[in-house]
Protein backbone atom coordinates (compact mmCIF):
# COMPACT_ATOMS: atom_id res chain seq x y z
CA UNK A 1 4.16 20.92 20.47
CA UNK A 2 3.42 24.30 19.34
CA UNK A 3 2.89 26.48 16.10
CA UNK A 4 5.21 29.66 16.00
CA UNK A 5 3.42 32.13 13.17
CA UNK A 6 4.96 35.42 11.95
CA UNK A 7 7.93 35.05 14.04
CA UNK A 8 11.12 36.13 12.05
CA UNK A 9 13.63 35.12 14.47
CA UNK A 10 12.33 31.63 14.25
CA UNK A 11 11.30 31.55 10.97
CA UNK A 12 13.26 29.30 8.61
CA UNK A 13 15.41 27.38 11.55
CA UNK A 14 15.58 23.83 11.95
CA UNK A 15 17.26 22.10 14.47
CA UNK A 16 17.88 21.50 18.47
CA UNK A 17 18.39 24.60 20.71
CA UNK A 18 19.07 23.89 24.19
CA UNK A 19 15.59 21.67 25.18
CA UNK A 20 13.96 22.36 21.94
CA UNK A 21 13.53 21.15 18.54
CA UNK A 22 12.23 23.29 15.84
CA UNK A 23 11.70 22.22 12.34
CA UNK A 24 9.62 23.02 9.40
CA UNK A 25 6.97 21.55 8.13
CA UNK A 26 4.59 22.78 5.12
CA UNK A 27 5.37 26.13 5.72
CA UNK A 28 4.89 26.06 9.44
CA UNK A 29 7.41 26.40 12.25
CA UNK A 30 6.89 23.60 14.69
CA UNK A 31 8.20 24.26 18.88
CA UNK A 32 8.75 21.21 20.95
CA UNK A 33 10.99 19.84 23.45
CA UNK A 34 13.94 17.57 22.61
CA UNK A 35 13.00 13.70 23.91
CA UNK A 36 14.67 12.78 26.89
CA UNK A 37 16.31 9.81 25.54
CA UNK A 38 17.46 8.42 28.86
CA UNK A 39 13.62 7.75 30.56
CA UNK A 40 12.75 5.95 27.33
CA UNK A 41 11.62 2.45 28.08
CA UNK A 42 12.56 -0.26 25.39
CA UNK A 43 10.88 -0.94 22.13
CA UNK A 44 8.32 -3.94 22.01
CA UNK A 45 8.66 -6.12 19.20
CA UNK A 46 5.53 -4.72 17.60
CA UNK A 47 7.16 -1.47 18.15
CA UNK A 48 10.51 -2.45 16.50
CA UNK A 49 8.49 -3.98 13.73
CA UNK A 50 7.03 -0.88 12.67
CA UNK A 51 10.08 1.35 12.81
CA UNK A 52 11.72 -1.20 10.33
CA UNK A 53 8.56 -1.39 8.16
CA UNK A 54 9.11 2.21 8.37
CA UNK A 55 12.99 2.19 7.54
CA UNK A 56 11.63 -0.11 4.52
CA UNK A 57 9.47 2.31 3.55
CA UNK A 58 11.59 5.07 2.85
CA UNK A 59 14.51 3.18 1.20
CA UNK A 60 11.26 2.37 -1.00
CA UNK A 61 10.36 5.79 -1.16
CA UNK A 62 13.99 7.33 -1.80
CA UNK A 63 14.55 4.88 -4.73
CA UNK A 64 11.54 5.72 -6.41
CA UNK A 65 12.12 9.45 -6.45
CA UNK A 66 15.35 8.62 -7.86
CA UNK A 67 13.84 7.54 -11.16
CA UNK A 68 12.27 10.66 -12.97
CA UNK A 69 9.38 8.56 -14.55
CA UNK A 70 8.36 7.12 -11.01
CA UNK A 71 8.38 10.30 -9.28
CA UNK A 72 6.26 11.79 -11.63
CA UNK A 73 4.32 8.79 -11.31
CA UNK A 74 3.89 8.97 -7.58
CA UNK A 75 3.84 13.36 -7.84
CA UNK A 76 0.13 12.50 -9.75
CA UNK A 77 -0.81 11.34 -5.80
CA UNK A 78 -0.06 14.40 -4.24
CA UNK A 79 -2.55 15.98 -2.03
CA UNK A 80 -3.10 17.72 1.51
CA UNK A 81 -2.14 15.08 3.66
CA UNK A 82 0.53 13.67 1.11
CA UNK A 83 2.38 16.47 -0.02
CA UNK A 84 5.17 15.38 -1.48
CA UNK A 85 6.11 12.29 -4.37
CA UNK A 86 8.66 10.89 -1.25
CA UNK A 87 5.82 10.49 1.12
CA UNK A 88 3.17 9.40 -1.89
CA UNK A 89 5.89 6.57 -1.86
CA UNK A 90 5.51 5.80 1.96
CA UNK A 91 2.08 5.36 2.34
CA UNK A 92 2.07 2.93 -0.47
CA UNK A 93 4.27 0.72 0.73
CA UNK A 94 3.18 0.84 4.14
CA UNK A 95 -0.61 -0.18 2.24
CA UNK A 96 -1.56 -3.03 1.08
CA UNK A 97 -3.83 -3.86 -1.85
CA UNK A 98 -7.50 -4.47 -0.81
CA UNK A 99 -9.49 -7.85 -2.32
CA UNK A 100 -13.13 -5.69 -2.11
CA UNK A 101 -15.09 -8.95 -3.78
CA UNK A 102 -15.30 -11.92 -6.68
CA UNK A 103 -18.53 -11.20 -9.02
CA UNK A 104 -18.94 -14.95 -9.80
CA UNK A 105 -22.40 -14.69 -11.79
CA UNK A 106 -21.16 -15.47 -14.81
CA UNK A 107 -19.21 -18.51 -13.68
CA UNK A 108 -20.74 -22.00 -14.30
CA UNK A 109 -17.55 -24.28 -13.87
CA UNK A 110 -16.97 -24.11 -17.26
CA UNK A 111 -14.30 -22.86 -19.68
CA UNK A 112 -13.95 -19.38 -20.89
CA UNK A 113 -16.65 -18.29 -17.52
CA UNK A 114 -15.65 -14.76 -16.47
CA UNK A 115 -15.13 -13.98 -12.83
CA UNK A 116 -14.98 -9.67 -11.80
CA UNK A 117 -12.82 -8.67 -9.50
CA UNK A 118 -12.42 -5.47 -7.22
CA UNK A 119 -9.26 -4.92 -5.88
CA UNK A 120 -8.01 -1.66 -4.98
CA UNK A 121 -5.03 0.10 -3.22
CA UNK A 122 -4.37 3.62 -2.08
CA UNK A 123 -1.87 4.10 -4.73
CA UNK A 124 -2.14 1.75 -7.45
CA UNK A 125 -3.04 -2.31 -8.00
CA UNK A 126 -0.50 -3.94 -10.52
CA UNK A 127 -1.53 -7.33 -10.81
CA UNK A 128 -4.30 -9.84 -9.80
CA UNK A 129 -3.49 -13.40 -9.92
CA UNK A 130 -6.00 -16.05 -8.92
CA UNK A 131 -5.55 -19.85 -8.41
CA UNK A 132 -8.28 -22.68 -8.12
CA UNK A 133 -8.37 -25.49 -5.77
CA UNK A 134 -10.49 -28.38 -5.31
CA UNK A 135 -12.54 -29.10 -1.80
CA UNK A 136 -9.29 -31.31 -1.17
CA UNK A 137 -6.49 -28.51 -1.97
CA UNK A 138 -5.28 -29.68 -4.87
CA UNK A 139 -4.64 -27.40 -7.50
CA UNK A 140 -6.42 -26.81 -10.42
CA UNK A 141 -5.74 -23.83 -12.42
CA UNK A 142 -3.61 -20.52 -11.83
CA UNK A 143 -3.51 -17.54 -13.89
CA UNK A 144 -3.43 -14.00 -14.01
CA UNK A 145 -6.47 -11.62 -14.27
CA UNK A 146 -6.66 -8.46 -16.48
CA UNK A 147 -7.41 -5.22 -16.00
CA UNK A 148 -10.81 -3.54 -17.74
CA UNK A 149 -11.48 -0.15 -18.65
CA UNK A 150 -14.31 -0.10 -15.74
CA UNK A 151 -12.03 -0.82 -12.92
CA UNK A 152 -12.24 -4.12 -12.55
CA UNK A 153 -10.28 -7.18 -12.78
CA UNK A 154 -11.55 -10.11 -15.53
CA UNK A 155 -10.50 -14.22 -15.34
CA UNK A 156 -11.61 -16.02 -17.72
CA UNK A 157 -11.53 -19.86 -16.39
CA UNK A 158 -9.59 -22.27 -18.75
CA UNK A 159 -11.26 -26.13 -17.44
CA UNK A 160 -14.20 -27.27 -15.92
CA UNK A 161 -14.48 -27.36 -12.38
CA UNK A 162 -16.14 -29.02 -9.64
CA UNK A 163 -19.06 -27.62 -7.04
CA UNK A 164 -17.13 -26.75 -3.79
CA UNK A 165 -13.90 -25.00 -5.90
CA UNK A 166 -12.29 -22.73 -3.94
CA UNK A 167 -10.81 -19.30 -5.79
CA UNK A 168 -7.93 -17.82 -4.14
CA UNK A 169 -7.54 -13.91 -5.68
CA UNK A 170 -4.25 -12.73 -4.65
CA UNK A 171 -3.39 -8.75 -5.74
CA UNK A 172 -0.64 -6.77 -5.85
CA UNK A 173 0.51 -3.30 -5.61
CA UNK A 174 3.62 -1.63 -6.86
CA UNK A 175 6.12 -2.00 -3.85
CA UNK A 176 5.70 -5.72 -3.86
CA UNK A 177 2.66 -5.67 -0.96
CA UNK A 178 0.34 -8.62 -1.79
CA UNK A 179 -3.24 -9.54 -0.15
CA UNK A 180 -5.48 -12.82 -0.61
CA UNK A 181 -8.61 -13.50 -0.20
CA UNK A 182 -10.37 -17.05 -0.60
CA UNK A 183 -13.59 -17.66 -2.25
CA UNK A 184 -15.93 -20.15 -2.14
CA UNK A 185 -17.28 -21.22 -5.73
């Protein structure tokens, strides 16, 4: 791959000449050679995965820069690696919401004991639900969490629980990704 600068017979061409493929990219003309499509071995399934995540991704991303408010939305993102709303859009689909921790300080097994959560997400978390189980799976309570001006997520319990519960936080970011993460209480 090369970088063509101050060329002007290059300079605002895209497309395949002979064995090469030029295109533009953030202002820069990019010089490499076509892919041999013949000599390409087949796709692993971990492979083929990705390049449908992918394809998910951007029929993700197109729809959201089709609404005015979301583009805007994801436009706030833009940066130097993500320089557009459309790719804003990619990466957060393709990222999942992270569970960072459970502050359980205040929690006693009681009603109305507060449990902190960090969750975060490249682009935005939109929801943090968590559900409590007893030692033998059973479930006890489920409900969601809210969001606090410092960042974090509060539950306040609604029943008593036993030593040994188990928390489950499960959060979620706008394009439907969802991570959980099990606590011992």
């Amino acid at each position: 791959m090369a970088r063509v600068t101050n060329n002007l017979l290059l300079q605002g061409i895209s497309g395949k000449i002979g064995p090469l493929v030029i295109r533009q990219v953030g202002g820069q003309t990019i010089v490499q050679s076509a892919e041999n499509k013949a000599k390409r071995a087949p796709r692993s399934p971990k492979q083929q995965a990705h390049l449908d995540r992918m394809y998910q991704a951007q029929l993700y991303a197109k729809a959201q820069i089709r609404d005015p408010n979301l583009k805007a939305l994801y436009a706030t993102r833009i940066d130097q690696r993500r320089t557009s709303a459309y790719t804003v859009a990619i990466a957060d689909y393709m990222n999942a919401p992270e569970i960072l921790g459970l502050d359980a300080r205040a929690y006693r097994g009681h009603p109305g004991d507060a449990l902190r959560i960090q969750a975060t997400d490249d682009f935005e978390v939109i929801a943090v639900v968590l559900r409590f189980l007893t030692p033998t799976g059973t479930l006890l309570e489920t409900g969601p969490a809210t969001l606090q001006p410092a960042a974090h997520w509060l539950y306040l319990t609604q029943q008593n629980h036993a030593a040994g519960t188990t928390c489950e936080v499960e959060a979620h970011d706008r394009p439907g990704n969802a991570t959980t993460r099990s606590f011992t209480l």
